[in-house]
PDB file of N, CA and C in Angstrom:
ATOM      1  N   UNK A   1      12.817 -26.756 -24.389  1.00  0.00           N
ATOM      2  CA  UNK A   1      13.172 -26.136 -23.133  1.00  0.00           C
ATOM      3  C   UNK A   1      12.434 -24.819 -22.936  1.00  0.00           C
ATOM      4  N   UNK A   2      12.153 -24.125 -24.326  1.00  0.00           N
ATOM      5  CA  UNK A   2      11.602 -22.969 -23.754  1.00  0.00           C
ATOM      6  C   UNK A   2      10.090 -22.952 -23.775  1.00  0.00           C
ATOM      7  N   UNK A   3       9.547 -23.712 -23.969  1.00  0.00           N
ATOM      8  CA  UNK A   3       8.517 -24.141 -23.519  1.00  0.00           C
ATOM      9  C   UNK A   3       8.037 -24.341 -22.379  1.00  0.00           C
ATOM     10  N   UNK A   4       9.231 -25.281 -21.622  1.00  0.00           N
ATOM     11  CA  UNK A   4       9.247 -25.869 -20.216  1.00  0.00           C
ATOM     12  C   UNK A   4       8.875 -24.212 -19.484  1.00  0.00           C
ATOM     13  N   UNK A   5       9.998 -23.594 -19.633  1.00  0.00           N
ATOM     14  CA  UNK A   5       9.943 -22.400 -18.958  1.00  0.00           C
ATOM     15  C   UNK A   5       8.948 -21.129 -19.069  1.00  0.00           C
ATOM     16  N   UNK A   6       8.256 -21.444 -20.234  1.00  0.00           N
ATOM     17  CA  UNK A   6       6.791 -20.331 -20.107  1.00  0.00           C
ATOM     18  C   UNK A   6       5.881 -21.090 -19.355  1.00  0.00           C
ATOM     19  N   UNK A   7       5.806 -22.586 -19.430  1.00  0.00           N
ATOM     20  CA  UNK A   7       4.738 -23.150 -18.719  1.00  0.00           C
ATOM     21  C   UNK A   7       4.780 -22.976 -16.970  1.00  0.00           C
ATOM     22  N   UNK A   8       6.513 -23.119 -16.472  1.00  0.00           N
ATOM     23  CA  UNK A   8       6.751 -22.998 -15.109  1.00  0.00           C
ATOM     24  C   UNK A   8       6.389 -21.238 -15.168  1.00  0.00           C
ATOM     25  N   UNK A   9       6.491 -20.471 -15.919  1.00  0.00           N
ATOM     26  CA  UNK A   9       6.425 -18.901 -15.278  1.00  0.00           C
ATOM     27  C   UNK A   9       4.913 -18.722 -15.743  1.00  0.00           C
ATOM     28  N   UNK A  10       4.201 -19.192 -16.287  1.00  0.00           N
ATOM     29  CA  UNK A  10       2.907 -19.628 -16.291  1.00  0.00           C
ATOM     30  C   UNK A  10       1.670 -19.569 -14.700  1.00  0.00           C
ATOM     31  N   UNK A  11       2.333 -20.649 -14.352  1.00  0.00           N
ATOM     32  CA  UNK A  11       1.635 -21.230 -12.950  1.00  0.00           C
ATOM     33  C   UNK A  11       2.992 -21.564 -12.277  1.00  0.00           C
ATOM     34  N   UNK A  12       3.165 -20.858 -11.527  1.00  0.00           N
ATOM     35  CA  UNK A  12       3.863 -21.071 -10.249  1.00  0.00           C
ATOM     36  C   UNK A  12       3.887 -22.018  -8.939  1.00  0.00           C
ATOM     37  N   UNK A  13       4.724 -22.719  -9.137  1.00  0.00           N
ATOM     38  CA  UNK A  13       4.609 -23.770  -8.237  1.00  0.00           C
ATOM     39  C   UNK A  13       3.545 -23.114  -6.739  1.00  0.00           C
ATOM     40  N   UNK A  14       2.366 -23.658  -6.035  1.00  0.00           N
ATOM     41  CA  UNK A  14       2.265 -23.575  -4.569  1.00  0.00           C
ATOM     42  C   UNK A  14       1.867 -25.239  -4.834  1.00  0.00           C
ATOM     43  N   UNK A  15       2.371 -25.303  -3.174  1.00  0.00           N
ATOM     44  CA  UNK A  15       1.806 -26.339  -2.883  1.00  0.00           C
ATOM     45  C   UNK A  15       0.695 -26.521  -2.416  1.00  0.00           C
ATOM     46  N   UNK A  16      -0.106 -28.391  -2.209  1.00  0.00           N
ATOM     47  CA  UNK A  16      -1.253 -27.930  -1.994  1.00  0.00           C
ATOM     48  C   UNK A  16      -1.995 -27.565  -0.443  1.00  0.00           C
ATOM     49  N   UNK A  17      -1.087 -27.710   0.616  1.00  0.00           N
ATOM     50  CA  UNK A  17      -1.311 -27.285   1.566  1.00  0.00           C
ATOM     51  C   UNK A  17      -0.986 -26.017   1.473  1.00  0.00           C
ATOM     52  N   UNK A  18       0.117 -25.238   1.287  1.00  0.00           N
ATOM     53  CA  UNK A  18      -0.462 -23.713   1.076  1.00  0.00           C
ATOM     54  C   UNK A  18      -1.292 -23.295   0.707  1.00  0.00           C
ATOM     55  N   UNK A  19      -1.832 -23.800  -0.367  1.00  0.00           N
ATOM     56  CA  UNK A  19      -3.518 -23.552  -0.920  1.00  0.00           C
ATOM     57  C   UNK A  19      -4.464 -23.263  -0.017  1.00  0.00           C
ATOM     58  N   UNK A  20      -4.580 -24.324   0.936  1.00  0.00           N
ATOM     59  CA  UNK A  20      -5.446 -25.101   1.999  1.00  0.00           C
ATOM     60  C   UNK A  20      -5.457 -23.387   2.671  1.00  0.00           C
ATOM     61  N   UNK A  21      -3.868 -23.674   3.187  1.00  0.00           N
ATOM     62  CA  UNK A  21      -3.765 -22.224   4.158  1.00  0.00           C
ATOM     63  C   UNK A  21      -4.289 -20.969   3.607  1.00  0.00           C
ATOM     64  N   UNK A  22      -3.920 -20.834   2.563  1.00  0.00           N
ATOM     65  CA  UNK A  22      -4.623 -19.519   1.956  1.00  0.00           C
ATOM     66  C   UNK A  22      -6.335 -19.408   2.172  1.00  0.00           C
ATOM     67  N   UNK A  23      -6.548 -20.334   1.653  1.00  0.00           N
ATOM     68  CA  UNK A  23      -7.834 -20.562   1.624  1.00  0.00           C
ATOM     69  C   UNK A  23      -8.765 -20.447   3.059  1.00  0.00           C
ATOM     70  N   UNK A  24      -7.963 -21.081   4.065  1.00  0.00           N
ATOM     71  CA  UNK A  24      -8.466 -20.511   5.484  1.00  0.00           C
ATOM     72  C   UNK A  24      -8.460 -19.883   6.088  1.00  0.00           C
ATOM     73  N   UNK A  25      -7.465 -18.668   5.873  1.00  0.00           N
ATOM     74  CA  UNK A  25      -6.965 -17.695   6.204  1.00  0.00           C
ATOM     75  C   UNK A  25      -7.902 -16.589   5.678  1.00  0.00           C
ATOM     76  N   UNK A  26      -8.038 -16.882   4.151  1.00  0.00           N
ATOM     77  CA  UNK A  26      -9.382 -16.328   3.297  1.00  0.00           C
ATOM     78  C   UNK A  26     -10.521 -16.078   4.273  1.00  0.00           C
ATOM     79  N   UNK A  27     -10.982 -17.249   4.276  1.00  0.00           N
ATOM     80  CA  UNK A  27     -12.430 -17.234   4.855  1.00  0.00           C
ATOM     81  C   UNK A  27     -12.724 -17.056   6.021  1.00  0.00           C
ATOM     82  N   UNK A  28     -11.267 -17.062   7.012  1.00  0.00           N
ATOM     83  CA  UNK A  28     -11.044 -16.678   8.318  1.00  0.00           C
ATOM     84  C   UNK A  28     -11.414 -14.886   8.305  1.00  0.00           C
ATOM     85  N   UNK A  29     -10.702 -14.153   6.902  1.00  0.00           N
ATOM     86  CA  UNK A  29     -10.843 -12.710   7.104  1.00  0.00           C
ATOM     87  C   UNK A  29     -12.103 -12.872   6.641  1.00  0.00           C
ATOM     88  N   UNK A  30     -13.061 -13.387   5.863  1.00  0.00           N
ATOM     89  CA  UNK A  30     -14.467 -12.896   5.482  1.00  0.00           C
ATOM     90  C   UNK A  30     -15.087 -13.651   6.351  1.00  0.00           C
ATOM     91  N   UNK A  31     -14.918 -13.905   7.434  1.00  0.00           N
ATOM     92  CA  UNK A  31     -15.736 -14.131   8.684  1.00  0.00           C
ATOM     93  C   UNK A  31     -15.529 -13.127   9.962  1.00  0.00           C
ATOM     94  N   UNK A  32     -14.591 -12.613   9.607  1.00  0.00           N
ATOM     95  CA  UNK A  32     -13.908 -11.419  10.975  1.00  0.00           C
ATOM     96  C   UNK A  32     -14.781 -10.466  10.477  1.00  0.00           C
ATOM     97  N   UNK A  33     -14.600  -9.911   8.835  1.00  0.00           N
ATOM     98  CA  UNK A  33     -15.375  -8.747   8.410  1.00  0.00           C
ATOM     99  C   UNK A  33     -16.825  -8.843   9.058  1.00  0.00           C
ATOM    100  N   UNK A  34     -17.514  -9.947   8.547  1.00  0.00           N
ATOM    101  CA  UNK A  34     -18.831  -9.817   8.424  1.00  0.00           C
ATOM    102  C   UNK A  34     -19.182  -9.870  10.057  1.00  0.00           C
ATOM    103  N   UNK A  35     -18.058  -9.826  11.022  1.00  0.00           N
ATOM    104  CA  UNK A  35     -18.600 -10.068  12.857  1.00  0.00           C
ATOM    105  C   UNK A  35     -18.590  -8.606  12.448  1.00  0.00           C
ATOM    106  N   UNK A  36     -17.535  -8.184  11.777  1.00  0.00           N
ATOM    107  CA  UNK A  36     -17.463  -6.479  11.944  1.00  0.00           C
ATOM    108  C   UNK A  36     -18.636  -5.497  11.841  1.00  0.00           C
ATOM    109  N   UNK A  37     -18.696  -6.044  10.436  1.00  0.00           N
ATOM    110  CA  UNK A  37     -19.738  -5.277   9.721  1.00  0.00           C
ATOM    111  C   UNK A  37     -21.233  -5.373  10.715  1.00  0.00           C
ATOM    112  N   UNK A  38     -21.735  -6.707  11.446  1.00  0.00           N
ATOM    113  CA  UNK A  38     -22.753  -6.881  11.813  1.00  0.00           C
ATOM    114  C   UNK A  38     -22.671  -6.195  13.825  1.00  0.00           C
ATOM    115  N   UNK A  39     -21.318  -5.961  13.793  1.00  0.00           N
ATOM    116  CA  UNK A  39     -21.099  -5.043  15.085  1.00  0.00           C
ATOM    117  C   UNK A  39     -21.217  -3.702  14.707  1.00  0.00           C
ATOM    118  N   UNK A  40     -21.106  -3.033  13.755  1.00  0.00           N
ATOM    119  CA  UNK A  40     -21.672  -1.879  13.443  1.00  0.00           C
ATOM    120  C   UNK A  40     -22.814  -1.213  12.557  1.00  0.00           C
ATOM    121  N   UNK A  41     -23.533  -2.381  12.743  1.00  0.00           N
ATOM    122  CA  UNK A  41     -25.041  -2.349  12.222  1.00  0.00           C
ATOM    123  C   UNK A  41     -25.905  -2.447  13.449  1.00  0.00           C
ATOM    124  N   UNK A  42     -25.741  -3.111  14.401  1.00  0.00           N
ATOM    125  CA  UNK A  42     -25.990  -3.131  15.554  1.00  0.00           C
ATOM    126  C   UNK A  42     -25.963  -1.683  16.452  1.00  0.00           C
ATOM    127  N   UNK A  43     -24.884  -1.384  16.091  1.00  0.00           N
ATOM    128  CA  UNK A  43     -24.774  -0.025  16.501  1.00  0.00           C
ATOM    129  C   UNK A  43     -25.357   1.613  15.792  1.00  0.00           C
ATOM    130  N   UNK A  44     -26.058   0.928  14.820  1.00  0.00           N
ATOM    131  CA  UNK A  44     -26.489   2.201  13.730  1.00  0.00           C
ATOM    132  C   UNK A  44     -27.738   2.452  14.566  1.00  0.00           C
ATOM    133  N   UNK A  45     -28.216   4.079  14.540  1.00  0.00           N
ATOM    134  CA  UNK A  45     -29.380   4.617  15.351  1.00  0.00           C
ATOM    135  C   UNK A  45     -30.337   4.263  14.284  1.00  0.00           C
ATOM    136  N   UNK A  46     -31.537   4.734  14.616  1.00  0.00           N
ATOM    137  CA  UNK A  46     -32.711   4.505  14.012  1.00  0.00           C
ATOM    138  C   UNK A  46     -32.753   5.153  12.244  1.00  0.00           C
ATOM    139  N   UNK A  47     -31.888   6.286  12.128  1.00  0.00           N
ATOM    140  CA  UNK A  47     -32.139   7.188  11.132  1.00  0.00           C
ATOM    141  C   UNK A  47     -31.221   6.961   9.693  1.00  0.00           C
ATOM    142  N   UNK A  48     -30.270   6.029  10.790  1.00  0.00           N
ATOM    143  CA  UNK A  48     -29.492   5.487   9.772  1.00  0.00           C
ATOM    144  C   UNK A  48     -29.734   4.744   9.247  1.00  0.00           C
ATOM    145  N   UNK A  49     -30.932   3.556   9.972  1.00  0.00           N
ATOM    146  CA  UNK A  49     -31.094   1.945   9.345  1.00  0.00           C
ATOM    147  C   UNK A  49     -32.659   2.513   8.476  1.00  0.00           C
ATOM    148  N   UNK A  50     -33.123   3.534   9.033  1.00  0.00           N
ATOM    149  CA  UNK A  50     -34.010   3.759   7.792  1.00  0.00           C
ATOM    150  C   UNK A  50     -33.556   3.991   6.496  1.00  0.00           C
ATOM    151  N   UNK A  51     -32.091   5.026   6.503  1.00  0.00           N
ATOM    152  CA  UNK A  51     -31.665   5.563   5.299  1.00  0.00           C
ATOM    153  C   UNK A  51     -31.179   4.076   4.672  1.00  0.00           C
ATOM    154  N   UNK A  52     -30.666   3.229   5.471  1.00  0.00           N
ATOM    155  CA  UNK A  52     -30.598   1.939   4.556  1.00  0.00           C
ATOM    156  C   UNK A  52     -31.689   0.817   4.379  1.00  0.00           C
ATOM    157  N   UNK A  53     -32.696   1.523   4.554  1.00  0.00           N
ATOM    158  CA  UNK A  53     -34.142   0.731   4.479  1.00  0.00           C
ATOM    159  C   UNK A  53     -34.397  -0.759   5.598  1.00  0.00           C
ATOM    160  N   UNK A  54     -33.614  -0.246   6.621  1.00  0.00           N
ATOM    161  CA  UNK A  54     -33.827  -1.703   7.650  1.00  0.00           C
ATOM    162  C   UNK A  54     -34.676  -0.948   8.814  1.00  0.00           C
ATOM    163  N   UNK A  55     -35.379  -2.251   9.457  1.00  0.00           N
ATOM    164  CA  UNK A  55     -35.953  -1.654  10.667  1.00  0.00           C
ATOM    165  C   UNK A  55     -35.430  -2.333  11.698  1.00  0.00           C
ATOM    166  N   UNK A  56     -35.322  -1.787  12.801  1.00  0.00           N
ATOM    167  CA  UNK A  56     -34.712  -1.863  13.829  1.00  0.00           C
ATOM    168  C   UNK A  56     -34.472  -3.565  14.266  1.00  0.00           C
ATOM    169  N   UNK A  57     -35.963  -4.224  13.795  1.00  0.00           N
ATOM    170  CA  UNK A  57     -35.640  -5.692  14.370  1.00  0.00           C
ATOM    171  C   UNK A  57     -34.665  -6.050  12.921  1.00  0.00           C
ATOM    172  N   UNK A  58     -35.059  -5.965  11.848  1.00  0.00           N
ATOM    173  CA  UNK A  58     -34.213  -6.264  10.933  1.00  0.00           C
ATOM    174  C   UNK A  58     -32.523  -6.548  11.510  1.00  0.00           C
ATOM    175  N   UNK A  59     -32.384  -5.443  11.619  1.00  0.00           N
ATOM    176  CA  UNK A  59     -30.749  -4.755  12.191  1.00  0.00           C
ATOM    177  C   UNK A  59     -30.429  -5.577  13.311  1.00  0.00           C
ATOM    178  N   UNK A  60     -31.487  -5.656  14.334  1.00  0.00           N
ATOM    179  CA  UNK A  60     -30.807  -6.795  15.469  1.00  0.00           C
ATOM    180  C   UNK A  60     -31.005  -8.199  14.989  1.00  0.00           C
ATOM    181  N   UNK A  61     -32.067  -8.860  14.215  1.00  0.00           N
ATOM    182  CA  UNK A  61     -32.267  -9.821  13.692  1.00  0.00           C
ATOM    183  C   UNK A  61     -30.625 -10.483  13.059  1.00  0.00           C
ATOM    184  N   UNK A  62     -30.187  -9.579  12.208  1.00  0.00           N
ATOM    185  CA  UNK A  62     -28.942  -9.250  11.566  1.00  0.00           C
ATOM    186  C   UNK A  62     -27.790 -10.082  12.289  1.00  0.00           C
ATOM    187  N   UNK A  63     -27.699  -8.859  13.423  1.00  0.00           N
ATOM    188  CA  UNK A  63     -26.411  -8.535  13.781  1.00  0.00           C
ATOM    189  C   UNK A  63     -26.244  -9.834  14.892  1.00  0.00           C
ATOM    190  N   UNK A  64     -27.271  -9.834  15.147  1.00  0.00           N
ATOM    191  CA  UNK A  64     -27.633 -11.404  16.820  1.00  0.00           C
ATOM    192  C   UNK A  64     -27.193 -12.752  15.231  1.00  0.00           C
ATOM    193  N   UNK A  65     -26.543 -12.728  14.187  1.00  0.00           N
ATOM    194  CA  UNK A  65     -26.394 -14.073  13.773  1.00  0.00           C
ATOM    195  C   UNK A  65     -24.828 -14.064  13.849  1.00  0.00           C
ATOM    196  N   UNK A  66     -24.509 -15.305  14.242  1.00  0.00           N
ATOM    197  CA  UNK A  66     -22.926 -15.753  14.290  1.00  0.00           C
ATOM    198  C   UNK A  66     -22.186 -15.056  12.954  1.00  0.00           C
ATOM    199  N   UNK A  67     -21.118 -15.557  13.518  1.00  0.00           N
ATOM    200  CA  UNK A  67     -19.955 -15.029  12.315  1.00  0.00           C
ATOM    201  C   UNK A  67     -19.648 -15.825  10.930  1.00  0.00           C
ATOM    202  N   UNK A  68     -20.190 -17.185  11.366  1.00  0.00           N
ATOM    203  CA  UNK A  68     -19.789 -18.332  10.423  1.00  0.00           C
ATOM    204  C   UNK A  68     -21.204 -18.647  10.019  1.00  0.00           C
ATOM    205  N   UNK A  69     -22.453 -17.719   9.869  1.00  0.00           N
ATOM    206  CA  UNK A  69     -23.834 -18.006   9.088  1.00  0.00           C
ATOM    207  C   UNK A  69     -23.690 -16.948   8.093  1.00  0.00           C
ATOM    208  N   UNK A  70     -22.886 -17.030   7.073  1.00  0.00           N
ATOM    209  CA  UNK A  70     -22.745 -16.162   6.059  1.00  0.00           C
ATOM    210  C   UNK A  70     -23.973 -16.166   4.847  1.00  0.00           C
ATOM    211  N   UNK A  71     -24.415 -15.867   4.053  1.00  0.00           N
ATOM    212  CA  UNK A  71     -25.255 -16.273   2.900  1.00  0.00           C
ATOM    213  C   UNK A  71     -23.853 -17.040   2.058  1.00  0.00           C
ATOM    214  N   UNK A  72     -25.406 -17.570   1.376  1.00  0.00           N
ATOM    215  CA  UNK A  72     -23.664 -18.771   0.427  1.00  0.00           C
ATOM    216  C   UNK A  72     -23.147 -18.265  -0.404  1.00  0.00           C
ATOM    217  N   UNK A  73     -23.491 -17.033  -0.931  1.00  0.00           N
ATOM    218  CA  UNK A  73     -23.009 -16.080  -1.917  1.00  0.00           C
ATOM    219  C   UNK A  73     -21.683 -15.320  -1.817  1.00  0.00           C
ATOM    220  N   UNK A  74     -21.624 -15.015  -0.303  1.00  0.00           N
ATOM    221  CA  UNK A  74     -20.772 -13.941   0.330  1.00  0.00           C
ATOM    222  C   UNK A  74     -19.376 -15.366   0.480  1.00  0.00           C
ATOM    223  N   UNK A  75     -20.098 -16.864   0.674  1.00  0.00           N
ATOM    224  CA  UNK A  75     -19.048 -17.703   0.996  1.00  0.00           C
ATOM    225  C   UNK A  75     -17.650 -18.258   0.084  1.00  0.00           C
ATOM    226  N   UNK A  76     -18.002 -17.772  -0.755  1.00  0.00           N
ATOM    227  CA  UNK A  76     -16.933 -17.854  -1.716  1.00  0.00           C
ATOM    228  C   UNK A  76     -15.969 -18.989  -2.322  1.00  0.00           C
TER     229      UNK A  76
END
């Protein structure tokens, strides 16, 4: 029996549609960020995207891509 009970306080029951949900909800916020992030890169002046080594088409190149063209790295 006490076995049973380190294994249940172990891993905690979810189910697997909560999973699902988590999981979309996940990638729902790292798709909001990255509209974010690429709405205020868009908005950086010239002096700023130098200090981060981009040039201006870079930065619009950037920011002009959808929300859901992530690199596959960032996709998690």
């Amino acid at each position: 029996m006490a076995r049973t009970l380190a294994a249940t306080a172990q891993t905690p029951f979810v189910s697997q549609p909560a999973r699902q949900d988590v999981t979309i909800l996940a990638r729902l916020g790292r798709m909001i960020r990255l509209a974010r992030q690429r709405q205020q890169l868009a908005s950086l002046d010239t002096e700023r995207l130098v200090d981060l080594g981009l040039t201006a088409q870079q930065a619009r190149s950037e920011a002009s891509r959808p929300f859901w063209d992530a690199p596959r790295a960032w996709r998690g």
